[in-house]
N, C-alpha and C. Protein backbone atom coordinates (compact mmCIF):
# COMPACT_ATOMS: atom_id res chain seq x y z
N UNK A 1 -33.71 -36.50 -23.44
CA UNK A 1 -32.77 -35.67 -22.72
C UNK A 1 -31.49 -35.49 -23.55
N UNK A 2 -31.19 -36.52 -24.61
CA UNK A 2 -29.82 -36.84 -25.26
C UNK A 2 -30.32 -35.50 -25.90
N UNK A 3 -31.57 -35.36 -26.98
CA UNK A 3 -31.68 -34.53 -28.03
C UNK A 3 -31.76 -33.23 -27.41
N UNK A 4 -31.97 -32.76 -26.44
CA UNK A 4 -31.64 -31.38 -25.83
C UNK A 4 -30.56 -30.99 -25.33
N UNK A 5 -29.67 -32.08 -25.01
CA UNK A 5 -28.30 -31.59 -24.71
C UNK A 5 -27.48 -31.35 -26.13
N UNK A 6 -27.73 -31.89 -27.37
CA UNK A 6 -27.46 -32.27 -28.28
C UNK A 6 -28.11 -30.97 -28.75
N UNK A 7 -29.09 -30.40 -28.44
CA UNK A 7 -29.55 -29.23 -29.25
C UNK A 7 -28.85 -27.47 -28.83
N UNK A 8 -28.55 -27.89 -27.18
CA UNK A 8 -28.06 -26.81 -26.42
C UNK A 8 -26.63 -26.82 -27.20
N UNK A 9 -25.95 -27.85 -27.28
CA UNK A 9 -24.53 -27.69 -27.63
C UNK A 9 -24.30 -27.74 -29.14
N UNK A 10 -25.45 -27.26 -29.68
CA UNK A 10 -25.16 -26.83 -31.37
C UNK A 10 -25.42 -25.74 -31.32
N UNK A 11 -26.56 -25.20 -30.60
CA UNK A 11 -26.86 -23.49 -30.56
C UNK A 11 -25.37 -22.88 -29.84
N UNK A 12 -24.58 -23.79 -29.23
CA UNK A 12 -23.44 -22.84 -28.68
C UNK A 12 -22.40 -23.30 -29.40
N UNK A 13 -21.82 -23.84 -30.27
CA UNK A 13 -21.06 -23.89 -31.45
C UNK A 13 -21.81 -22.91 -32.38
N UNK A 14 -22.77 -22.82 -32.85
CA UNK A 14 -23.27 -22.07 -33.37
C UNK A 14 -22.94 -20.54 -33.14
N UNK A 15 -23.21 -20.20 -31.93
CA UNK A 15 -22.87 -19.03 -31.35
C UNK A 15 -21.71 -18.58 -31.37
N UNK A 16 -21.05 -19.18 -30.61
CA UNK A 16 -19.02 -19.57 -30.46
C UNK A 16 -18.34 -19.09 -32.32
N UNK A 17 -19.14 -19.51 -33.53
CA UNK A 17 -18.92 -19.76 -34.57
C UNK A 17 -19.17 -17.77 -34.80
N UNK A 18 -20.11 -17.52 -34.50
CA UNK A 18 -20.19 -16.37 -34.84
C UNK A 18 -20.17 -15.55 -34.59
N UNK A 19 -19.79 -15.43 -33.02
CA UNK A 19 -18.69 -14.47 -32.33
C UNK A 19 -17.16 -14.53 -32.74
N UNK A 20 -16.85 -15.63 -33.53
CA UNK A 20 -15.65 -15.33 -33.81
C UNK A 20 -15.23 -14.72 -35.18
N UNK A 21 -16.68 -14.67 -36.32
CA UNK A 21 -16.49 -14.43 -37.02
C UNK A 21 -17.54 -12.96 -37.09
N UNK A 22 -18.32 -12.40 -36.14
CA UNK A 22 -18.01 -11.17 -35.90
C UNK A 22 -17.34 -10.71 -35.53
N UNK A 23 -16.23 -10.86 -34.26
CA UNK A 23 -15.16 -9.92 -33.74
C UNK A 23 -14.41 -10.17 -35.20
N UNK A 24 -13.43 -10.96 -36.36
CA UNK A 24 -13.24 -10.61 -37.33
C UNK A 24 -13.84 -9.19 -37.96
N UNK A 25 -14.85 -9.48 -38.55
CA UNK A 25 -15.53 -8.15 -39.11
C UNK A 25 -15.40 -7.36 -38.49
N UNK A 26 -15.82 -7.34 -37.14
CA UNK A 26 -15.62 -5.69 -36.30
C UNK A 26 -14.55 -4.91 -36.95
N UNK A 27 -13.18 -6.27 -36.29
CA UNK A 27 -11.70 -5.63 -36.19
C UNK A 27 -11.88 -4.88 -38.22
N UNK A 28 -12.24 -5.74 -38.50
CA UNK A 28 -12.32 -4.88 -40.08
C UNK A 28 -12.84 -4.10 -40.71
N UNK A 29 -13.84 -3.96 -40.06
CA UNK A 29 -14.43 -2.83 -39.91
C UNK A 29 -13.91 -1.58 -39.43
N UNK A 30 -13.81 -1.69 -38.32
CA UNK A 30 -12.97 -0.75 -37.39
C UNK A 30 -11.33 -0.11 -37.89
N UNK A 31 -11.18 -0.95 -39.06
CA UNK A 31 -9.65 -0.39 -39.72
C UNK A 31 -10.60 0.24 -40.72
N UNK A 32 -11.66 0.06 -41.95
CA UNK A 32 -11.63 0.68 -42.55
C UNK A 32 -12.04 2.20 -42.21
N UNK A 33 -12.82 1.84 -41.17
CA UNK A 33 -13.32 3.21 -40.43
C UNK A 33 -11.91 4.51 -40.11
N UNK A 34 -11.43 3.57 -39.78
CA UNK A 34 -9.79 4.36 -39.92
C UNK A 34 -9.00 4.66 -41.09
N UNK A 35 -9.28 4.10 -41.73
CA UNK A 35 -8.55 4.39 -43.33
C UNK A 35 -9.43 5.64 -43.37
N UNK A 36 -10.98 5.75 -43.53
CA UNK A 36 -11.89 6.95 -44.27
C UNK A 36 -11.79 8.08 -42.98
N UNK A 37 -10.74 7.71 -42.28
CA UNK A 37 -10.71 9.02 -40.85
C UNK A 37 -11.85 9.25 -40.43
N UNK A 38 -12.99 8.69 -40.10
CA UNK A 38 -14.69 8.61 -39.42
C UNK A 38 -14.58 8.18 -38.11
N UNK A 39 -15.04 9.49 -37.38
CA UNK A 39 -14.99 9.37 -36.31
C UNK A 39 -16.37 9.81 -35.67
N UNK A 40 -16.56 9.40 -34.51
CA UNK A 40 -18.13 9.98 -33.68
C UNK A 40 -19.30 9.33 -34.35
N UNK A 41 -20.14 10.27 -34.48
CA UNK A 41 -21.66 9.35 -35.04
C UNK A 41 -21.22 8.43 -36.26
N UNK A 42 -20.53 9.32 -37.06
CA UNK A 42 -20.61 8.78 -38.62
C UNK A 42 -19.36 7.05 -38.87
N UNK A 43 -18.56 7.89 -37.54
CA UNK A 43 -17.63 6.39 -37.64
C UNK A 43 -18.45 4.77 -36.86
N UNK A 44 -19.91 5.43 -36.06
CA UNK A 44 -20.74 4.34 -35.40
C UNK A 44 -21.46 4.12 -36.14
N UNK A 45 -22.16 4.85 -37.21
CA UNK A 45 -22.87 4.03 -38.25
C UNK A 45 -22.43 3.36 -39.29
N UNK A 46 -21.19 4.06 -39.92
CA UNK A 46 -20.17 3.34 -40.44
C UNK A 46 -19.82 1.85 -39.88
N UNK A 47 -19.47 1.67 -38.97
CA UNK A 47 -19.35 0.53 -38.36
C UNK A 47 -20.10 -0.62 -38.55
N UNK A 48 -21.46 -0.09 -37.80
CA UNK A 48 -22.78 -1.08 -37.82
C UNK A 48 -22.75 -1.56 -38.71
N UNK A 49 -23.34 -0.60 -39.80
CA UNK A 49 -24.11 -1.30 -41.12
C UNK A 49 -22.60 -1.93 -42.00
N UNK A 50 -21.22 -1.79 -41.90
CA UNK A 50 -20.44 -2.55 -42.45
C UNK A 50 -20.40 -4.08 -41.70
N UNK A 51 -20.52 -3.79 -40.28
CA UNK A 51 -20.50 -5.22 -39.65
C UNK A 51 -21.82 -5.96 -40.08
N UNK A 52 -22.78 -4.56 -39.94
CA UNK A 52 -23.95 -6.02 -40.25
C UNK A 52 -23.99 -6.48 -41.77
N UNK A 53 -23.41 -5.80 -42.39
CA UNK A 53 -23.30 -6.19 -44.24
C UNK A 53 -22.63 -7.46 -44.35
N UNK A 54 -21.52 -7.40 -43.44
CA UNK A 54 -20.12 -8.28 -43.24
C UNK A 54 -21.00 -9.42 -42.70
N UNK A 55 -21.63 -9.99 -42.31
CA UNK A 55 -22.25 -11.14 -41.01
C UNK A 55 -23.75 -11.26 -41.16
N UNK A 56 -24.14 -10.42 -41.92
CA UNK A 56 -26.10 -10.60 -41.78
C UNK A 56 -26.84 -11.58 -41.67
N UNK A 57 -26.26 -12.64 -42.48
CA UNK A 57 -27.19 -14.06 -43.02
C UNK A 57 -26.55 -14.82 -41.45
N UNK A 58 -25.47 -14.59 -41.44
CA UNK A 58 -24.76 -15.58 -40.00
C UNK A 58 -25.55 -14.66 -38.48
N UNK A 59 -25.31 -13.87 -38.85
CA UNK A 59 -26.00 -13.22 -37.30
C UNK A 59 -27.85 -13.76 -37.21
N UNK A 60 -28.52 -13.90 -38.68
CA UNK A 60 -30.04 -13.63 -38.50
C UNK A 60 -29.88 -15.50 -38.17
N UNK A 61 -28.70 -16.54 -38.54
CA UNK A 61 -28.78 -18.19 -38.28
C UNK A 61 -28.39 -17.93 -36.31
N UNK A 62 -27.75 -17.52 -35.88
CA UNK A 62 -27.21 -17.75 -35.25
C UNK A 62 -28.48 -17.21 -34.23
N UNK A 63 -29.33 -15.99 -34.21
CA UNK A 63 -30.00 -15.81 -33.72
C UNK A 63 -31.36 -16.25 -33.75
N UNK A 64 -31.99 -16.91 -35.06
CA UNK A 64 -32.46 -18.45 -34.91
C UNK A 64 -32.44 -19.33 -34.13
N UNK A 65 -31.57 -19.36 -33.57
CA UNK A 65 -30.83 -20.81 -33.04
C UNK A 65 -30.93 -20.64 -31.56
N UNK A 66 -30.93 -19.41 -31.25
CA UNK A 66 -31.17 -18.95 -30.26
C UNK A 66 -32.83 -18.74 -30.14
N UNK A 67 -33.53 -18.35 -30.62
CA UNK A 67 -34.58 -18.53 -30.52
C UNK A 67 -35.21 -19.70 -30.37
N UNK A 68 -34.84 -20.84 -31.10
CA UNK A 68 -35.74 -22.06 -30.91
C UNK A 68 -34.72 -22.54 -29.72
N UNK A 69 -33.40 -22.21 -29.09
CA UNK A 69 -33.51 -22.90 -27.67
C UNK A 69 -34.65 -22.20 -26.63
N UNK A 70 -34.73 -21.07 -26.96
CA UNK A 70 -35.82 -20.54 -26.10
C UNK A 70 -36.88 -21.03 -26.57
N UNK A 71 -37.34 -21.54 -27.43
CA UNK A 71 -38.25 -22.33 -27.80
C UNK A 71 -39.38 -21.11 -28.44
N UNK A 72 -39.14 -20.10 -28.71
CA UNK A 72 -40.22 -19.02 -29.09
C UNK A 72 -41.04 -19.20 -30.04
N UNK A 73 -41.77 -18.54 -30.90
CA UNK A 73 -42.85 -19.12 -31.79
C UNK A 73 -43.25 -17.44 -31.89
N UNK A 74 -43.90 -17.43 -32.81
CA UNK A 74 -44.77 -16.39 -33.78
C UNK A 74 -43.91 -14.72 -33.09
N UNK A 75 -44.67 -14.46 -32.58
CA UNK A 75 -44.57 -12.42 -32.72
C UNK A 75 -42.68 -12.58 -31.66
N UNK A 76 -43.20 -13.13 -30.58
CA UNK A 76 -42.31 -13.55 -29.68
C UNK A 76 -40.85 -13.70 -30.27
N UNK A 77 -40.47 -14.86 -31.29
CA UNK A 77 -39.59 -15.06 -31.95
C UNK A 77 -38.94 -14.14 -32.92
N UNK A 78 -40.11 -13.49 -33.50
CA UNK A 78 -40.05 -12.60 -34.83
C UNK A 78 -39.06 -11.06 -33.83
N UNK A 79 -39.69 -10.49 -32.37
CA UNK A 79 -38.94 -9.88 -31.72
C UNK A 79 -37.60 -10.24 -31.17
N UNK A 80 -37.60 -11.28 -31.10
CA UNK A 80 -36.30 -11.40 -30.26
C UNK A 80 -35.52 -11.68 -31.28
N UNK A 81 -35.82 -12.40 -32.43
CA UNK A 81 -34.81 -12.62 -33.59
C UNK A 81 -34.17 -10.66 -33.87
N UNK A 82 -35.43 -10.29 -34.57
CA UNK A 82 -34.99 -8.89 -34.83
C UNK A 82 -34.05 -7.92 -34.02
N UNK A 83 -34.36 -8.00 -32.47
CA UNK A 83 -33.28 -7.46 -31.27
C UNK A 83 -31.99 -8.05 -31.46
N UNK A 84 -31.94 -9.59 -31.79
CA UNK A 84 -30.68 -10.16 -31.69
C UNK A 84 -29.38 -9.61 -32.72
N UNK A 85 -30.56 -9.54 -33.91
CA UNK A 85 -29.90 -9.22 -35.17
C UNK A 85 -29.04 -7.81 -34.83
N UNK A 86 -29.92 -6.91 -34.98
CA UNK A 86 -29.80 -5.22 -34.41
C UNK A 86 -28.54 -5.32 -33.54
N UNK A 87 -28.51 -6.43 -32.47
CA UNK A 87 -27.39 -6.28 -31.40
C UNK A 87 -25.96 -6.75 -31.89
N UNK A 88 -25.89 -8.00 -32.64
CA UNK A 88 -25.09 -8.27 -33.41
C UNK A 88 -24.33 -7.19 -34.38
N UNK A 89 -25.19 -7.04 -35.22
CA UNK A 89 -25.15 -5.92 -35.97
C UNK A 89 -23.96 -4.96 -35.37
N UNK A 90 -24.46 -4.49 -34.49
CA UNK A 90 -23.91 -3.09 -33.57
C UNK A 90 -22.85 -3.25 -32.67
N UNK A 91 -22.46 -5.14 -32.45
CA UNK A 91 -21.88 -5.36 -31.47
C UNK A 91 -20.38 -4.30 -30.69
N UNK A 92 -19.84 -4.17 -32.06
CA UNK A 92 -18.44 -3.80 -31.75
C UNK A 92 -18.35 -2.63 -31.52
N UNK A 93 -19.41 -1.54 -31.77
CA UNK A 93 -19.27 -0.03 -31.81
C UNK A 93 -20.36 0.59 -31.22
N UNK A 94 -21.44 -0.12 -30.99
CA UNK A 94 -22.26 0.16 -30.22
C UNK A 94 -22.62 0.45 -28.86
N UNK A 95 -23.40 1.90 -27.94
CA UNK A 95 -23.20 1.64 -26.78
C UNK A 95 -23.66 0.53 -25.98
N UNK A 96 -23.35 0.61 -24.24
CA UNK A 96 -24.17 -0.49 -23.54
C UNK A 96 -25.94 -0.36 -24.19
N UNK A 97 -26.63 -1.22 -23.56
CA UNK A 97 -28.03 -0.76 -24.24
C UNK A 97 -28.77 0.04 -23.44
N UNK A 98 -29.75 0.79 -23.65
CA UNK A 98 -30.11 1.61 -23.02
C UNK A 98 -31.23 0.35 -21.86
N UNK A 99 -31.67 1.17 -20.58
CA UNK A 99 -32.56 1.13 -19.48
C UNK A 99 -33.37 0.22 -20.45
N UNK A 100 -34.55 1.43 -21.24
CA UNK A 100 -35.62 0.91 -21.62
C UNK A 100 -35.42 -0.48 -22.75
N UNK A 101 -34.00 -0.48 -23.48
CA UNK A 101 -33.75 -1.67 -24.49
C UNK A 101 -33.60 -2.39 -23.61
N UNK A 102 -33.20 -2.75 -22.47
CA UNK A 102 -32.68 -3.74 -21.44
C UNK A 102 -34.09 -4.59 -21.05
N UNK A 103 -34.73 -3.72 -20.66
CA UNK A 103 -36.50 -3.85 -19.99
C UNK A 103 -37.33 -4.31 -20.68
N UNK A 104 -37.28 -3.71 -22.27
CA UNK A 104 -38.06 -4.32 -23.01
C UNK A 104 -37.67 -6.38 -23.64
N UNK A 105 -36.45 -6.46 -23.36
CA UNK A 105 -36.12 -8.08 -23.76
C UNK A 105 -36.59 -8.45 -22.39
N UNK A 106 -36.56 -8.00 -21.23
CA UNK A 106 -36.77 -8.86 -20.07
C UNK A 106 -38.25 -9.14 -20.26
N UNK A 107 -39.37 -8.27 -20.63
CA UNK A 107 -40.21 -8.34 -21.31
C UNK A 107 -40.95 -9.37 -22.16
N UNK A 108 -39.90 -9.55 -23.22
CA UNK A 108 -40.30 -10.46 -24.05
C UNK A 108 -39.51 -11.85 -23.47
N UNK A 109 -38.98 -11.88 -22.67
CA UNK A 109 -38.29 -13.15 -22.10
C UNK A 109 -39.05 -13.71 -21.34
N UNK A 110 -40.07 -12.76 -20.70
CA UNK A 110 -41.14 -13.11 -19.75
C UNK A 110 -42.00 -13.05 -20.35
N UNK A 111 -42.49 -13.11 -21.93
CA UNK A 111 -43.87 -13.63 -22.46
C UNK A 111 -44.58 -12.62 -22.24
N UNK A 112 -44.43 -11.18 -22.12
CA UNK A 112 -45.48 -10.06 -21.27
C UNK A 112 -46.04 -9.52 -22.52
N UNK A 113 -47.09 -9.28 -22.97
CA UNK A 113 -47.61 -8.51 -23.96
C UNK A 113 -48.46 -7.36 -23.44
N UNK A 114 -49.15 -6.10 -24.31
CA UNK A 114 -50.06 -5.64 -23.73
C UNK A 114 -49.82 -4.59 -22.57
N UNK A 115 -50.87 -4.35 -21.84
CA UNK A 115 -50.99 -3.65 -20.40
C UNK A 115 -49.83 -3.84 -19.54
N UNK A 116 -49.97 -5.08 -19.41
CA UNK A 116 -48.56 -6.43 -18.46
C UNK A 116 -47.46 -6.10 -18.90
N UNK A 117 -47.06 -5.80 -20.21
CA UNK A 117 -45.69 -5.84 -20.83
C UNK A 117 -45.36 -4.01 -20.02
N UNK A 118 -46.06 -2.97 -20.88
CA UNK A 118 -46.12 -1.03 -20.47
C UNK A 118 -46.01 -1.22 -19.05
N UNK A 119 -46.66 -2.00 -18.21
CA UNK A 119 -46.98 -1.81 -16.69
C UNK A 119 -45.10 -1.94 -16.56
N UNK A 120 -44.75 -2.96 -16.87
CA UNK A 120 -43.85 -4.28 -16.45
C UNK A 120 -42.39 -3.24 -16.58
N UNK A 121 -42.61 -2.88 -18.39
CA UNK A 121 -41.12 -1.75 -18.63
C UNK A 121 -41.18 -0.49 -17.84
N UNK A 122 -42.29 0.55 -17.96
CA UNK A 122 -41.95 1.18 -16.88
C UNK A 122 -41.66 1.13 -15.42
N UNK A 123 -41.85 0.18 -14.91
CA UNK A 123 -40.97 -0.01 -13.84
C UNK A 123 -39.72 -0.44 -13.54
N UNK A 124 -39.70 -0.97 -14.63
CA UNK A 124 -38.08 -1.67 -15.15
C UNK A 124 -36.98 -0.46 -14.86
N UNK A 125 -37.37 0.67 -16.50
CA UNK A 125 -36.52 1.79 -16.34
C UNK A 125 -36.69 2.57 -15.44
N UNK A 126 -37.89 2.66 -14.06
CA UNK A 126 -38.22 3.73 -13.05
C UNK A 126 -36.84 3.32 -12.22
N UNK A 127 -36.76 1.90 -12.22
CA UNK A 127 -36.17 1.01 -11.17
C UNK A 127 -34.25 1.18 -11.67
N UNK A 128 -34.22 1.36 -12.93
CA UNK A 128 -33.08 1.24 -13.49
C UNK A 128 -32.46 2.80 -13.16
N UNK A 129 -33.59 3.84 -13.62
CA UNK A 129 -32.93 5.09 -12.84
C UNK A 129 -32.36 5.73 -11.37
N UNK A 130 -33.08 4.58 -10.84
CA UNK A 130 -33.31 4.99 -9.52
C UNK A 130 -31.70 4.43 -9.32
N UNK A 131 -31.06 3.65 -9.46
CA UNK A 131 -29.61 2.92 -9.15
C UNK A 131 -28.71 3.87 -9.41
């Protein structure tokens, strides 16, 4: 029980560690974006790929870390690492996530592959429009 409390409270130093050193990058990001006057699409991709340039190796540990508290393993892990990254990545300039991006992690949070997984998201976003 020691080594799981002990494991929960390194994945959140961990985390804590690199939210603080993404909002850094953002904010620096977000000035140079202002220095090159980029605004709209080009100032949101601008953004991203400087934040994720700025943080990559720390965002892909940090979302590791997050994965093995969820305890994931093979395809499972390999997705949710990759979503995490992408979200990181995008954090500061990016919109909310869409219906179907929302549906599809609930998805993989629930282990759904297959038939189960298509059945599972479209109802997700039927359900998400409907609000």
């Amino acid at each position: 029980m020691l080594k799981n409390r002990l494991s929960v409270l390194l994945a959140c130093l961990t985390l804590a560690a690199f939210n603080a050193h993404a909002a850094d990058a953002a904010q620096a990001c977000e000035a140079k974006a202002a220095e090159k006057k980029l605004s709209g699409a080009a100032k949101t991709s601008f953004t991203k790929k400087c934040v994720a340039d700025a943080g990559g190796s720390d965002a892909a540990a940090a979302c590791d870390a997050k994965a093995a508290e969820k305890k994931l393993a093979g395809a499972a892990k390999t997705s949710f690492t990759k979503k995490c990254v992408a979200d990181a990545g995008g954090a500061a300039s990016a919109p909310a996530p869409t219906a179907e991006a929302s549906c599809e992690a609930k998805a993989s949070e629930k282990k759904l592959a297959g038939a189960a997984k298509t059945s599972f998201t479209k109802k997700c976003v039927a359900d998400a429009a409907a609000k």
